[in-house]
PDB file of N, CA and C in Angstrom:
ATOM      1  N   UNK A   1     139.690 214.596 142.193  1.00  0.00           N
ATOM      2  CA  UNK A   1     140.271 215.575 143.088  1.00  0.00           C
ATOM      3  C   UNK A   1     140.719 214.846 144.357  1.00  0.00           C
ATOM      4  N   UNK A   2     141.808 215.053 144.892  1.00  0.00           N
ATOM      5  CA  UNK A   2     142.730 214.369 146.334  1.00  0.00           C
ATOM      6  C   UNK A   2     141.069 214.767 147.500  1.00  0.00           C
ATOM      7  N   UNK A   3     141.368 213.993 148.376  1.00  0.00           N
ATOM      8  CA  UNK A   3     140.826 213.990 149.275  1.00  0.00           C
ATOM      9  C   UNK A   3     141.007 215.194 150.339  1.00  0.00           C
ATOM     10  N   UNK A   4     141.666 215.609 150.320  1.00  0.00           N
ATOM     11  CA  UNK A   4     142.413 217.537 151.383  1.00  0.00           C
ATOM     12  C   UNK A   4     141.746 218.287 150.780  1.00  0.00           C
ATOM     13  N   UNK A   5     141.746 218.723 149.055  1.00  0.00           N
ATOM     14  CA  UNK A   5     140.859 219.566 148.563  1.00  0.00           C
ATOM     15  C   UNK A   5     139.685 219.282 148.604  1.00  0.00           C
ATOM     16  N   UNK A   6     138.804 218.332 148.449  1.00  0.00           N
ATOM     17  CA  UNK A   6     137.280 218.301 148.928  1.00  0.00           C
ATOM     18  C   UNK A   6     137.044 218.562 150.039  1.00  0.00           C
ATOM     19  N   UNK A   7     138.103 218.418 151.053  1.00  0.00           N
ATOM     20  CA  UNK A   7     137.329 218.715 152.402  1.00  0.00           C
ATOM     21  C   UNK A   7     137.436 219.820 153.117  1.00  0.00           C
ATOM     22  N   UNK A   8     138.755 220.909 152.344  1.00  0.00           N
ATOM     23  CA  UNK A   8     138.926 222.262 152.616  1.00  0.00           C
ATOM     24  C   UNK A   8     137.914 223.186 151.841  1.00  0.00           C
ATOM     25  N   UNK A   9     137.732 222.525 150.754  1.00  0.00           N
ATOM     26  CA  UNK A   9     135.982 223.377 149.571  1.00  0.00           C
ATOM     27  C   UNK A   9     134.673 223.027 151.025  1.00  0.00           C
ATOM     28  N   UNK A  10     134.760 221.702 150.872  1.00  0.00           N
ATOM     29  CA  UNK A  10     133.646 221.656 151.709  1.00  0.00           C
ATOM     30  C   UNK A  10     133.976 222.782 153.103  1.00  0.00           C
ATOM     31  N   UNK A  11     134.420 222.747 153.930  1.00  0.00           N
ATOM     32  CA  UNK A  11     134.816 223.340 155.041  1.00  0.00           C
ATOM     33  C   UNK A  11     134.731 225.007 154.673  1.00  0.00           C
ATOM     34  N   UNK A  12     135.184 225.326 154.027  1.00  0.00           N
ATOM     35  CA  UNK A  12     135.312 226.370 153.029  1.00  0.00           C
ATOM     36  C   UNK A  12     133.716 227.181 153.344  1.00  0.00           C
ATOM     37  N   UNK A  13     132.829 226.220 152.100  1.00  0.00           N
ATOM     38  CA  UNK A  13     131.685 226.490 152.090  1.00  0.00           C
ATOM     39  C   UNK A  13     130.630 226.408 153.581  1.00  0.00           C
ATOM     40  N   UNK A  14     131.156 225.185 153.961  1.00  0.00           N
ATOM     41  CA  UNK A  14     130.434 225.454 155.204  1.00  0.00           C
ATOM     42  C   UNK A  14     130.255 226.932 156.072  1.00  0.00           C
ATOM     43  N   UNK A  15     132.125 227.444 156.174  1.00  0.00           N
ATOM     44  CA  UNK A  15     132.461 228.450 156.720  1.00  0.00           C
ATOM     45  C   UNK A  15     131.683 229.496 156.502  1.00  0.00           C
ATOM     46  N   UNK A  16     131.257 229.817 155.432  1.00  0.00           N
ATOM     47  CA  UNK A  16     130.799 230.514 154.660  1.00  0.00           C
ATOM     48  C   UNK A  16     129.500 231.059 154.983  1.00  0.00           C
ATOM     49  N   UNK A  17     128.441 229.915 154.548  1.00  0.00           N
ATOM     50  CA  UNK A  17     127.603 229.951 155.073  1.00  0.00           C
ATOM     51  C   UNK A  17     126.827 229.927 156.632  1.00  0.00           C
ATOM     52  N   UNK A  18     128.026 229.950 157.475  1.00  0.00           N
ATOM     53  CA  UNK A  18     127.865 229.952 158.507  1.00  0.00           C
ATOM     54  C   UNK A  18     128.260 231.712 158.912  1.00  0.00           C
ATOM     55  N   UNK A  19     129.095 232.221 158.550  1.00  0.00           N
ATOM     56  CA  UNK A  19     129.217 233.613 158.721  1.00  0.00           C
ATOM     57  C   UNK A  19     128.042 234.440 158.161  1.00  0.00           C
ATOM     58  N   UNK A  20     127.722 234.403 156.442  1.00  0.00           N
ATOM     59  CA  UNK A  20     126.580 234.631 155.834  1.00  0.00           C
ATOM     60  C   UNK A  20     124.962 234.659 156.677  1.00  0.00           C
ATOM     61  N   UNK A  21     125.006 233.782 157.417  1.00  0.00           N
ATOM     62  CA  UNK A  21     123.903 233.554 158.518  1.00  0.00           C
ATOM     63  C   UNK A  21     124.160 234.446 159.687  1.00  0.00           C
ATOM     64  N   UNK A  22     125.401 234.496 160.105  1.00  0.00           N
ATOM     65  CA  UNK A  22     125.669 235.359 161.637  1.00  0.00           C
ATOM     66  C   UNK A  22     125.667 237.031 160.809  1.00  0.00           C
ATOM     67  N   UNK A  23     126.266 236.895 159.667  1.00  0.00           N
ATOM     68  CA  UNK A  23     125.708 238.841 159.253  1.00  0.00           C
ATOM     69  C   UNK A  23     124.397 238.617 159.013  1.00  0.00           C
ATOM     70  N   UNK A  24     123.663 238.264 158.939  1.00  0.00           N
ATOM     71  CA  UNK A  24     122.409 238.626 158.265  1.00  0.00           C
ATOM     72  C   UNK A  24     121.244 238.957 159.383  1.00  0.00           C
ATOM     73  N   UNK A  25     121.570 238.187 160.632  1.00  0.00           N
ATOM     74  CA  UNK A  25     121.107 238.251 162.005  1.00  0.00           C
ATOM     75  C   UNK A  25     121.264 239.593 162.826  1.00  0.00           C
ATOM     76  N   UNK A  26     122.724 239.758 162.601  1.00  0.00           N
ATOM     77  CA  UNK A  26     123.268 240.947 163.314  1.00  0.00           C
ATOM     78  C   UNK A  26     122.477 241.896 162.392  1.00  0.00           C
ATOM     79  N   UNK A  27     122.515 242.451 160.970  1.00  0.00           N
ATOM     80  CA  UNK A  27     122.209 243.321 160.294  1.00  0.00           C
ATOM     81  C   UNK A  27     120.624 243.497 160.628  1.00  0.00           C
ATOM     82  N   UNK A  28     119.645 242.126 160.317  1.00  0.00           N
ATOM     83  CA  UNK A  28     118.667 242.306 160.965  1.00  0.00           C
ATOM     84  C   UNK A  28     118.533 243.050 162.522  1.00  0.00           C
ATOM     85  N   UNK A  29     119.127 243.093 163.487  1.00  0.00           N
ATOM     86  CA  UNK A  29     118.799 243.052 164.619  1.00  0.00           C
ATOM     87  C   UNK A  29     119.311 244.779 164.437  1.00  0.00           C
ATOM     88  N   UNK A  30     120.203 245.594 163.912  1.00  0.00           N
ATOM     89  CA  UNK A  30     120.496 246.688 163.855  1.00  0.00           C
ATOM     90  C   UNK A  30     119.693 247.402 163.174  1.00  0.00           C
ATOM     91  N   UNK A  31     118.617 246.873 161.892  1.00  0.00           N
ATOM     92  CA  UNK A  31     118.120 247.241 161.227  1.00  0.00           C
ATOM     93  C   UNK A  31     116.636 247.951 162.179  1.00  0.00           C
ATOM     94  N   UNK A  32     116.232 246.332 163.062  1.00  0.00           N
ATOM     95  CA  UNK A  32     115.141 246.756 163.247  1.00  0.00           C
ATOM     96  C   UNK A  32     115.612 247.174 165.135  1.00  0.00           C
ATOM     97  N   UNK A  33     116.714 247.680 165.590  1.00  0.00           N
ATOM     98  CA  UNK A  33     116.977 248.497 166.444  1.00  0.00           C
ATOM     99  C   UNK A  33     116.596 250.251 166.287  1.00  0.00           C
ATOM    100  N   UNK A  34     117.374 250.375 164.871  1.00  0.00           N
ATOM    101  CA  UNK A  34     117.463 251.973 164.461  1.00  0.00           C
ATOM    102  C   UNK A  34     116.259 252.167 163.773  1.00  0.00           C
ATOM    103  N   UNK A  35     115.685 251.348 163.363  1.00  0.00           N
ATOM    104  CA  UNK A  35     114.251 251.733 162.726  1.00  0.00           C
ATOM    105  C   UNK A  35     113.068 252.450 163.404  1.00  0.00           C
ATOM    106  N   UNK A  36     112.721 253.671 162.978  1.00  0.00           N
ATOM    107  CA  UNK A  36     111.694 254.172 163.936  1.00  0.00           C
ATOM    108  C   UNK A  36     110.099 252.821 163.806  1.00  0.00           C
ATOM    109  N   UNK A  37     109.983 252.897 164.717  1.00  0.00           N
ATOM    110  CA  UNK A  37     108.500 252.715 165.096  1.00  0.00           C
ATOM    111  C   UNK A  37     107.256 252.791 165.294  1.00  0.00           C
ATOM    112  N   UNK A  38     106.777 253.784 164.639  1.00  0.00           N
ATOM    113  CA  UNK A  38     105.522 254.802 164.857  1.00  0.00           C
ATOM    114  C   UNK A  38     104.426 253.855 163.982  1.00  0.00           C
ATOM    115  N   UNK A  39     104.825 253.310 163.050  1.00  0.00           N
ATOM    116  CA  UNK A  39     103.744 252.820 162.848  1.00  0.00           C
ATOM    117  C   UNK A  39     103.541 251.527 161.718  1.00  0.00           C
ATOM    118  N   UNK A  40     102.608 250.733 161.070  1.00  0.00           N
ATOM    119  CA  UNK A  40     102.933 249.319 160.735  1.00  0.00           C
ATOM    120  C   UNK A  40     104.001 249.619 159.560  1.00  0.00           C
ATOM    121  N   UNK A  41     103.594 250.818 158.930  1.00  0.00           N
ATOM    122  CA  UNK A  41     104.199 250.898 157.452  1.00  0.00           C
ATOM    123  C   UNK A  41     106.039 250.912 157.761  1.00  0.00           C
ATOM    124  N   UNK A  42     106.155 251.388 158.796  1.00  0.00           N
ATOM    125  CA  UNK A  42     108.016 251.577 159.112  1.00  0.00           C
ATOM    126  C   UNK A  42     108.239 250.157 159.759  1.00  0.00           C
ATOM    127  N   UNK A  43     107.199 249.343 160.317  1.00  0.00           N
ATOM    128  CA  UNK A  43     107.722 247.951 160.210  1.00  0.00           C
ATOM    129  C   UNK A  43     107.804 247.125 159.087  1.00  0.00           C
ATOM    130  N   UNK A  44     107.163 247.421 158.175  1.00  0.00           N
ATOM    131  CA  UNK A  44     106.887 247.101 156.833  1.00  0.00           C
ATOM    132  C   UNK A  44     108.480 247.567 155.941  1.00  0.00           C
ATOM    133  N   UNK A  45     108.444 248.497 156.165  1.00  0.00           N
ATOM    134  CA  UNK A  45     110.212 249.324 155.757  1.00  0.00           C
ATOM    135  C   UNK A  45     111.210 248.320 156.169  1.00  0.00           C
ATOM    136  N   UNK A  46     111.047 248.260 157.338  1.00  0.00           N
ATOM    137  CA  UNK A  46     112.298 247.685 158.139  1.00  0.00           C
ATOM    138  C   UNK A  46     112.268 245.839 157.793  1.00  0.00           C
ATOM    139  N   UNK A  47     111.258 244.924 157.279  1.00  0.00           N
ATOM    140  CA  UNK A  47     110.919 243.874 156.615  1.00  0.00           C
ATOM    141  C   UNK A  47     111.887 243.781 155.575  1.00  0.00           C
ATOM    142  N   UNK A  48     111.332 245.313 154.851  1.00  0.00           N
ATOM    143  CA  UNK A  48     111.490 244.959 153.333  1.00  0.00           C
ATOM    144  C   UNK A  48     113.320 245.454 152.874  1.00  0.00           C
ATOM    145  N   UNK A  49     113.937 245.773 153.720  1.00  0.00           N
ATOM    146  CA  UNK A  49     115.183 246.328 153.764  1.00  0.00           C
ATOM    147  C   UNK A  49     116.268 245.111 154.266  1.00  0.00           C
ATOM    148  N   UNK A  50     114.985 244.438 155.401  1.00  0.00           N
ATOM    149  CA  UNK A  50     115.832 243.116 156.144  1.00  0.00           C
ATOM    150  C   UNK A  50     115.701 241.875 154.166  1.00  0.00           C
ATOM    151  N   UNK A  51     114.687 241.789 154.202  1.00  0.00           N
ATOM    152  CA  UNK A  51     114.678 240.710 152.851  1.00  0.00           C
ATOM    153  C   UNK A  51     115.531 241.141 151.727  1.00  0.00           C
ATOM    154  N   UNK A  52     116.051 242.066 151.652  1.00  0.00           N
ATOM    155  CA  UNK A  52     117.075 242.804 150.753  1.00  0.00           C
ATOM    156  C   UNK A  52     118.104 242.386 151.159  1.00  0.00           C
ATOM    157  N   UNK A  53     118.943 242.799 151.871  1.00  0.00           N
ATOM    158  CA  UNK A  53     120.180 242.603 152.760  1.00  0.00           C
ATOM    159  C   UNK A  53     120.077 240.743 152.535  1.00  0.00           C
ATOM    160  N   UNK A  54     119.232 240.198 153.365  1.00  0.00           N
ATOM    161  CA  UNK A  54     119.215 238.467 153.252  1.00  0.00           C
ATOM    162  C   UNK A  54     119.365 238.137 152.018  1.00  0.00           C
ATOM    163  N   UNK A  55     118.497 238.660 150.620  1.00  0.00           N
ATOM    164  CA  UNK A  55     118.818 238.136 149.337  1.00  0.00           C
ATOM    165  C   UNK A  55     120.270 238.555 148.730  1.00  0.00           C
ATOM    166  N   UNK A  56     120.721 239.724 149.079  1.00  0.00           N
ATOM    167  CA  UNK A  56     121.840 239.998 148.800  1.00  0.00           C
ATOM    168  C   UNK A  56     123.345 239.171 149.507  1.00  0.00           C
ATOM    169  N   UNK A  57     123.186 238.639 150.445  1.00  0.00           N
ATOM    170  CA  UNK A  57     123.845 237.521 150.878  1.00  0.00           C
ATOM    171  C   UNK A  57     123.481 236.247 150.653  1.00  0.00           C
ATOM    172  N   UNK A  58     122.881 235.963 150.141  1.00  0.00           N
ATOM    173  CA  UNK A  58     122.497 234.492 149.505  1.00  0.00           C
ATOM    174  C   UNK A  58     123.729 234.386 148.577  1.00  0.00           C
TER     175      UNK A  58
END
């Protein structure tokens, strides 16, 4: 493969994973904004909704 296409895949992927990381932060941070609080089990909710969302962007 030419040397331009490896480094636009690479760049590519980098890109990628660099956005993939900035949603997953933001989504976290909205997640556990709107999440009520009352007690461990709705932090427990708001965990298990954030590890969802993260595996689903992997």
């Amino acid at each position: 493969m030419p040397e331009f296409p490896k480094l636009l895949a690479s760049n590519l992927s980098a890109a990628r994973g660099a956005i993939n990381s900035l949603m997953a932060e933001l989504i976290e941070d909205h997640i556990r904004d709107h999440m009520p609080r009352n007690s461990k089990s709705s932090e427990e909710a708001a965990d298990d909704v954030i590890h969802i969302v993260c595996t689903y962007l992997e």
